[in-house]
C-alpha atoms as a PDB file:
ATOM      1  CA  UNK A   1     -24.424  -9.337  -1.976  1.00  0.00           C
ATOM      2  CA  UNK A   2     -21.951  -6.947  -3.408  1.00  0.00           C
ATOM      3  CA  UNK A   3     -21.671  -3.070  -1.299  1.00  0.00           C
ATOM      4  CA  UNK A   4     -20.099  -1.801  -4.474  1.00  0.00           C
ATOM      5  CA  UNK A   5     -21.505   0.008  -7.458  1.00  0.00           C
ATOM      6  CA  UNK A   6     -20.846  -1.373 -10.411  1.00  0.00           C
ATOM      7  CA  UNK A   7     -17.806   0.152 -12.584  1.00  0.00           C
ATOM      8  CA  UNK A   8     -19.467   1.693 -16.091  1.00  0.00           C
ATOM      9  CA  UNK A   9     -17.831   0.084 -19.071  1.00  0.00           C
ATOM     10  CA  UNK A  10     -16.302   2.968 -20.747  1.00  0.00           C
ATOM     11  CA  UNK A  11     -14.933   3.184 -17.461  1.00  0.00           C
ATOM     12  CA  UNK A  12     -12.814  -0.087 -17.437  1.00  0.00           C
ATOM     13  CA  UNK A  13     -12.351   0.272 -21.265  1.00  0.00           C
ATOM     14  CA  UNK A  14     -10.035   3.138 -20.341  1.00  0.00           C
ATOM     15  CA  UNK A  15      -8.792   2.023 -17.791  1.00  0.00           C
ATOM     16  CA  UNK A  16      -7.691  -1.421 -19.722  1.00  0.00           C
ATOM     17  CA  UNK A  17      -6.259   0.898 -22.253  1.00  0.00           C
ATOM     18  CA  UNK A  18      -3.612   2.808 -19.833  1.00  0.00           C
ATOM     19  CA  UNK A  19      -2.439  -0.362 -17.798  1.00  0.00           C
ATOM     20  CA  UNK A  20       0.567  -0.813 -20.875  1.00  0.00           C
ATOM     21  CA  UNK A  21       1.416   3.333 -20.359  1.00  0.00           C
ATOM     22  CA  UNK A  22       1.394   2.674 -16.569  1.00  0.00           C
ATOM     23  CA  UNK A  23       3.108  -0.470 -16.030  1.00  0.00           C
ATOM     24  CA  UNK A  24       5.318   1.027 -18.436  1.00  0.00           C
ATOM     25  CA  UNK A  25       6.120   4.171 -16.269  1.00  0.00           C
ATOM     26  CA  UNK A  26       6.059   1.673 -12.999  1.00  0.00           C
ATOM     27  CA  UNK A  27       9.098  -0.158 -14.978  1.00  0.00           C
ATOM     28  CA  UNK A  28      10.855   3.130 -15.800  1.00  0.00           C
ATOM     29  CA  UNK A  29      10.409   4.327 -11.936  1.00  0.00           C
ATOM     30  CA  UNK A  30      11.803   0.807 -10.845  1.00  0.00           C
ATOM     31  CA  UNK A  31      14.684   1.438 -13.074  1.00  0.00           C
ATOM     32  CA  UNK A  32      15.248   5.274 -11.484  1.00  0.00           C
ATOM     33  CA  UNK A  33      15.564   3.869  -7.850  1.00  0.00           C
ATOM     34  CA  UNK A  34      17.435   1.166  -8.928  1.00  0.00           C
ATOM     35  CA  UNK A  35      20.193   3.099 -10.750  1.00  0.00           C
ATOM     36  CA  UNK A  36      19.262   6.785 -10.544  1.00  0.00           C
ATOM     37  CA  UNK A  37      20.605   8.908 -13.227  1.00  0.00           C
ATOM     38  CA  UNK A  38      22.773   6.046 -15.088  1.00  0.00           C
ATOM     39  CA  UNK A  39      19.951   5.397 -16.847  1.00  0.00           C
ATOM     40  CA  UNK A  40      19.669   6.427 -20.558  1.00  0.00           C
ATOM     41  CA  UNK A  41      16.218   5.153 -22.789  1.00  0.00           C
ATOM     42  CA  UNK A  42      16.585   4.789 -26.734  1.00  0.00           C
ATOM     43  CA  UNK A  43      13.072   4.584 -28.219  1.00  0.00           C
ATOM     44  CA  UNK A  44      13.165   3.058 -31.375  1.00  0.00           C
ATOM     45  CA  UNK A  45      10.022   4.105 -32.788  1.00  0.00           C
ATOM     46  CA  UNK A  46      11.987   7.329 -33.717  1.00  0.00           C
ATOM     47  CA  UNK A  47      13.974   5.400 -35.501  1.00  0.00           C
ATOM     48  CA  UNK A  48      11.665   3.419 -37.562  1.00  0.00           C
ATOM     49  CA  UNK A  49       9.180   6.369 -37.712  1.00  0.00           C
ATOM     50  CA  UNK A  50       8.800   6.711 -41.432  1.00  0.00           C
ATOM     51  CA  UNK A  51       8.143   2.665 -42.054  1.00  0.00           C
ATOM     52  CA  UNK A  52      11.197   0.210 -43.674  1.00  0.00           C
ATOM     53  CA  UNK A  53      10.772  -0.865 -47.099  1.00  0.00           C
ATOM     54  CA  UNK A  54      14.338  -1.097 -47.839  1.00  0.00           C
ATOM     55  CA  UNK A  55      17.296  -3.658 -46.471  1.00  0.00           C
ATOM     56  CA  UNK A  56      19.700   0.146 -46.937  1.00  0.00           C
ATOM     57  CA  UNK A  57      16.879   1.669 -44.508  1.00  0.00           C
ATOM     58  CA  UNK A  58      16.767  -1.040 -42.188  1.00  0.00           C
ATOM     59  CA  UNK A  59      20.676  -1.297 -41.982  1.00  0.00           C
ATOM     60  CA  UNK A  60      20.742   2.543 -41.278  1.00  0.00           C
ATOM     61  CA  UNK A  61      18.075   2.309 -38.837  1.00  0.00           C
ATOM     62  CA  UNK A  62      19.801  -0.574 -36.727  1.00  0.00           C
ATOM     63  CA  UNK A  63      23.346   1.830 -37.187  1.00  0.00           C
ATOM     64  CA  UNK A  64      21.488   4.946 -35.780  1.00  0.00           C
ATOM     65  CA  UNK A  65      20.474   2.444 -32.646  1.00  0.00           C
ATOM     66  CA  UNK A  66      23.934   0.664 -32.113  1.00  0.00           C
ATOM     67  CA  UNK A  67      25.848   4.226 -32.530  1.00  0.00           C
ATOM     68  CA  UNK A  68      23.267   5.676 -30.008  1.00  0.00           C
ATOM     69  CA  UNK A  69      23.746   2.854 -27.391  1.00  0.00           C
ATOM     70  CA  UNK A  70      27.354   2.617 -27.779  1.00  0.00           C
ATOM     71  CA  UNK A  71      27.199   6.750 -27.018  1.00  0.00           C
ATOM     72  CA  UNK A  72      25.491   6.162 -24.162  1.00  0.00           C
ATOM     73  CA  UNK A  73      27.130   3.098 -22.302  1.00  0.00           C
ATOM     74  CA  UNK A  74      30.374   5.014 -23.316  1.00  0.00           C
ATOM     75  CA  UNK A  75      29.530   7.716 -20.878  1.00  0.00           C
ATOM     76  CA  UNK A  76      28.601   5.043 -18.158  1.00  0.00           C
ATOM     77  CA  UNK A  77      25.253   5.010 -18.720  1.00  0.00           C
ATOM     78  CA  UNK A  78      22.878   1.774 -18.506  1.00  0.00           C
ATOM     79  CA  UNK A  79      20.554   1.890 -21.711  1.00  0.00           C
ATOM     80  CA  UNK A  80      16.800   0.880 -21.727  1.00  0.00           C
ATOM     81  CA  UNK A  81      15.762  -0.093 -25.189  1.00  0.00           C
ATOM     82  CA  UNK A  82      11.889   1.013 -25.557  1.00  0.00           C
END
């Protein structure tokens, strides 16, 4: 016999939902203890935001990302790629 009620399903719907966001934050925080403020994230949805239907638009694209990376390891940072 279970003393529990049960959980509503909206209610584990949403909570299904956030698990990427929060393991996703639980990463990042892992990363901030680990190394502290050496640590530089490069999304690269911003850099695809407006789609790729060109190799010339993919090419700048993966430029923006090395040249962003390269910035950031040259000033000692450690770069997460998101």
């Amino acid at each position: 016999m279970r003393d529990t009620e049960p959980v509503p399903i909206p209610q584990l719907r949403s909570e299904c939902d956030a698990c990427d966001a929060r393991l996703r934050d639980a990463i990042a925080e892992l990363h901030r203890i680990i190394d502290g403020e050496r640590i530089a994230t490069v999304r690269l949805g911003s850099y695809f935001s407006g789609g790729i239907e060109t190799e010339e638009q993919l090419d700048a694209a993966l430029d923006g990302i090395r040249e962003e990376c390269s910035r950031l390891i040259g000033t000692g940072k450690k770069v997460i790629v998101e």
